[in-house]
Protein backbone atom coordinates (compact mmCIF):
# COMPACT_ATOMS: atom_id res chain seq x y z
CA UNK A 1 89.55 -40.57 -48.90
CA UNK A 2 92.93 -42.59 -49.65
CA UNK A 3 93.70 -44.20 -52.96
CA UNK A 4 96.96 -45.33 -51.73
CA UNK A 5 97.75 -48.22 -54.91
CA UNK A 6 96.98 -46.05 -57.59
CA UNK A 7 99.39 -47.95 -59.92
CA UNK A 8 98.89 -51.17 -58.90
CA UNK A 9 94.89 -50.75 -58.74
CA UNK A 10 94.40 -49.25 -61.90
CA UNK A 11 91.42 -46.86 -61.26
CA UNK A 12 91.21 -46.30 -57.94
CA UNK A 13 92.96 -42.89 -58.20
CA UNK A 14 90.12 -41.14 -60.89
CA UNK A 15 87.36 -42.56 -58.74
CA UNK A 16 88.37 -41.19 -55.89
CA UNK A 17 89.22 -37.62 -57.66
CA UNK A 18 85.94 -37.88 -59.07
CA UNK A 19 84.49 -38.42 -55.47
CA UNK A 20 86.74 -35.21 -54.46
CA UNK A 21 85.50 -32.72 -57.35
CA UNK A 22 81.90 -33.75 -57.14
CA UNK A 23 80.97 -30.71 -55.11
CA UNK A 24 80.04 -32.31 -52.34
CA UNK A 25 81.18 -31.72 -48.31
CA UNK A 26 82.56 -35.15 -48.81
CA UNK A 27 85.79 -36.14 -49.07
CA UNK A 28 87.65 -33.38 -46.87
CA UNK A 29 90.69 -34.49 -48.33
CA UNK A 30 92.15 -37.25 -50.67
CA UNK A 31 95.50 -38.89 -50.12
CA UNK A 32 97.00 -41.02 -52.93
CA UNK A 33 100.44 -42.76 -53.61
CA UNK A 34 103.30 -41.15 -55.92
CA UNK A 35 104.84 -44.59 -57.11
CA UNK A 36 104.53 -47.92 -57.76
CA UNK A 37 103.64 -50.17 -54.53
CA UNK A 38 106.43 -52.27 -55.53
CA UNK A 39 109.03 -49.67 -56.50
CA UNK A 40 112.50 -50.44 -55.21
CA UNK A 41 115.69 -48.18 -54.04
CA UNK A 42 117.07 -49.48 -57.15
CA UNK A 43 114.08 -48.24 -59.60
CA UNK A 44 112.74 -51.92 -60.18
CA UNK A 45 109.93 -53.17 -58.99
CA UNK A 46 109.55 -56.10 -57.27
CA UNK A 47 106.43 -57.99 -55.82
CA UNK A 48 107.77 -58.34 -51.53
CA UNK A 49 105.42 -58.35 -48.88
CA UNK A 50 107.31 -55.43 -47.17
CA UNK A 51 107.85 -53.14 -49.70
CA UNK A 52 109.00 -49.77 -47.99
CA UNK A 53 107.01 -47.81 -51.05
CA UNK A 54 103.66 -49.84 -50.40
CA UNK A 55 101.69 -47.28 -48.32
CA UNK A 56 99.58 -49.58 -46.95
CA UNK A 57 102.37 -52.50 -45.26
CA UNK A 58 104.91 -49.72 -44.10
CA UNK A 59 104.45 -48.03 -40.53
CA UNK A 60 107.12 -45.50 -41.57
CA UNK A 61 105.40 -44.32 -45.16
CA UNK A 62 104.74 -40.80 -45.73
CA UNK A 63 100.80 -42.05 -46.13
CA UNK A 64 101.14 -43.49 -43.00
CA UNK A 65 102.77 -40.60 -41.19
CA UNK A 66 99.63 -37.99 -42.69
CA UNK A 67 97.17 -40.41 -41.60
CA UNK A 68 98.10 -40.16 -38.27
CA UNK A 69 98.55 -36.60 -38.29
CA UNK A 70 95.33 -35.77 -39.70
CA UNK A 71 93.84 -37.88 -37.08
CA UNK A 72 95.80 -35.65 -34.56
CA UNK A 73 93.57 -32.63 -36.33
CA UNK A 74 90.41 -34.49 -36.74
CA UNK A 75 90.07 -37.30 -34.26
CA UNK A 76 86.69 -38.56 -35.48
CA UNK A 77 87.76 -38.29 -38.95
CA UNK A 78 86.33 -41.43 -41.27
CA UNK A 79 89.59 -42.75 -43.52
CA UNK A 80 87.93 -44.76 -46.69
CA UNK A 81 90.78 -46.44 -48.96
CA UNK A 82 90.11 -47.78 -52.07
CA UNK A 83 91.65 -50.69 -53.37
CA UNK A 84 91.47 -53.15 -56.33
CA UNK A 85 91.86 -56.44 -57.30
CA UNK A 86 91.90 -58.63 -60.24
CA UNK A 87 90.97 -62.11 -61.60
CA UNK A 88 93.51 -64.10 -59.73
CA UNK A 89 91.72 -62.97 -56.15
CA UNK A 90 88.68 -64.98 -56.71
CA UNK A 91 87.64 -66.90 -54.03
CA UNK A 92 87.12 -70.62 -55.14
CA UNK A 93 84.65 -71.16 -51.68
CA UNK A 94 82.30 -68.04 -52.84
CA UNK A 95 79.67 -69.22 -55.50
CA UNK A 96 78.92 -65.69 -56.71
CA UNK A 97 81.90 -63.88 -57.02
CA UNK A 98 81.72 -60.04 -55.54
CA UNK A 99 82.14 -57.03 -57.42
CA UNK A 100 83.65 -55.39 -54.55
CA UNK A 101 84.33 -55.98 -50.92
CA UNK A 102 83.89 -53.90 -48.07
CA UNK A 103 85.53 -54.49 -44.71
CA UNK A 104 86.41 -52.07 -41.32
CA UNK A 105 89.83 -53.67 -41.43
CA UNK A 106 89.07 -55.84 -38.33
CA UNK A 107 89.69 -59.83 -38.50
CA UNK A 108 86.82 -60.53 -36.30
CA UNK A 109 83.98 -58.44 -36.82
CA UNK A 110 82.39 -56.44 -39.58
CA UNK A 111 81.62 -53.04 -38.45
CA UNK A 112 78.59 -50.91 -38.04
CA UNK A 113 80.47 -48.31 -40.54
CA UNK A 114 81.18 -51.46 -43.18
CA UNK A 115 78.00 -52.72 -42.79
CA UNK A 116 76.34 -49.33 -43.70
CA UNK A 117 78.77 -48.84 -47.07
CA UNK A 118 78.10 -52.27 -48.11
CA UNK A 119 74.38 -51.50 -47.95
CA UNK A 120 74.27 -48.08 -49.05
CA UNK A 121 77.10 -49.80 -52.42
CA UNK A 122 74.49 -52.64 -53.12
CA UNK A 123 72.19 -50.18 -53.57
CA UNK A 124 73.44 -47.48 -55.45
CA UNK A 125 75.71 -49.92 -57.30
CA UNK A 126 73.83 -52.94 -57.81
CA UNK A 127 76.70 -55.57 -57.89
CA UNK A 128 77.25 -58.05 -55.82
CA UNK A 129 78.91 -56.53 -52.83
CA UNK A 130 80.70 -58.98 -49.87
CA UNK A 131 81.09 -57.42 -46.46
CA UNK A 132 84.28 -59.12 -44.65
CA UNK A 133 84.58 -61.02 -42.76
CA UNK A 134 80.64 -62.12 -42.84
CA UNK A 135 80.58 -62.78 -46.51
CA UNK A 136 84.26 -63.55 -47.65
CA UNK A 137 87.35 -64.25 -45.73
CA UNK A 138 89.65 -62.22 -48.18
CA UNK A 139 90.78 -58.41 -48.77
CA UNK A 140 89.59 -57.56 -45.51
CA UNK A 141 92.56 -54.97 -44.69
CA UNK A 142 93.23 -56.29 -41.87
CA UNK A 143 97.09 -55.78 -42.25
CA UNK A 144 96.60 -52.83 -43.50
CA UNK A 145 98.89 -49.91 -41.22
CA UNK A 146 95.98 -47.10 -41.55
CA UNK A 147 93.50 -49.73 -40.48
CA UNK A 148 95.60 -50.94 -37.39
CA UNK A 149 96.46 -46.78 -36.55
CA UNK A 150 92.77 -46.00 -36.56
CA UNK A 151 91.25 -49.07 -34.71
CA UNK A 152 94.36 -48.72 -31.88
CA UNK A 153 93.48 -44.57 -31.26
CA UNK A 154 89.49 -45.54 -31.10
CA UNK A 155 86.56 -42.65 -32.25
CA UNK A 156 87.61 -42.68 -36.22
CA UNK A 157 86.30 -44.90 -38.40
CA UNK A 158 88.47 -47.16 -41.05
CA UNK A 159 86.26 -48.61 -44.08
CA UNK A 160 88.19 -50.57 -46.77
CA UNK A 161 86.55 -51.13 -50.28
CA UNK A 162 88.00 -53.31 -52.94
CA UNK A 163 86.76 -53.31 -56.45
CA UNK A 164 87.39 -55.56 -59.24
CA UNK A 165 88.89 -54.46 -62.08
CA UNK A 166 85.27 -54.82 -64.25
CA UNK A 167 83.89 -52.43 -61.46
CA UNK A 168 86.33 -49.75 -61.51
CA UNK A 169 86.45 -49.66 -65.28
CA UNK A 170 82.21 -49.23 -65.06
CA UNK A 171 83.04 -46.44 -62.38
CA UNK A 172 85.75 -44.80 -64.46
């Protein structure tokens, strides 16, 4: 389980500590971020689209480099991230706007693994829950350097959930 924007996507790091003390067999292990996505060399931040602290857009990130090594351990190993988003994400095309969006990081294709979560979050949930890219054609991962590691060694599974910022305070 990776919260890797946990102070950018305010909440996403107590769910997913929640999901780790629950007592359950699931998650083996949580990975989260230690600064700000946008945290420069010089102590600023500073929105860029290749931000070497953003764990998610750099191929040489500590997150990235664990990933990959506990995919060395655990080939088969299912990586979940949880992301967020806010009010200025809405898609003007989508009538009913989602709660959350799942995706398996691929441009194409949902799949079978996102299509499952999506299902099994409806349910549980019951918000509105897109699956990408059958549903919405945003915050699909699909740039995402876990997602690209995970789909390019084949056997693990990469699912991508993004929750807006009503959702994650409800979880919370």
């Amino acid at each position: 389980l990776q919260a890797p924007h946990a102070f950018h996507d305010l909440g996403t790091q107590r769910i997913a500590l929640d999901l780790l003390f629950a007592g359950r067999t699931w998650p083996r292990a949580l990975f989260v971020n230690t600064v700000h996505r946008y945290l420069g060399p010089d102590g600023q931040r500073l929105r860029q689209s290749a931000s070497p602290a953003d764990p998610c857009h750099s191929p040489r990130h500590l997150f990235a480099v664990a990933t990959a090594a506990a995919l060395d351990v655990l080939p088969g190993a299912e990586v979940v991230q949880l992301h967020g988003f806010g009010e200025d994400s809405e898609d003007t095309a989508v009538t009913v706007q989602p709660q959350a969006i799942v995706s398996g990081g691929r441009a194409a294709l949902a799949t079978p693994r996102s299509q499952v979560v999506a299902e099994r979050l409806r349910g549980a949930l019951g918000v509105e829950v897109a699956l990408f890219p059958t549903d919405i054609g945003r915050l699909g991962g699909t740039t995402n350097v876990q997602a690209r590691a995970i789909l390019a060694r084949g056997g693990a599974e990469f699912v991508h959930i993004e929750m807006s910022r009503a959702l994650r305070e409800q979880l919370r």
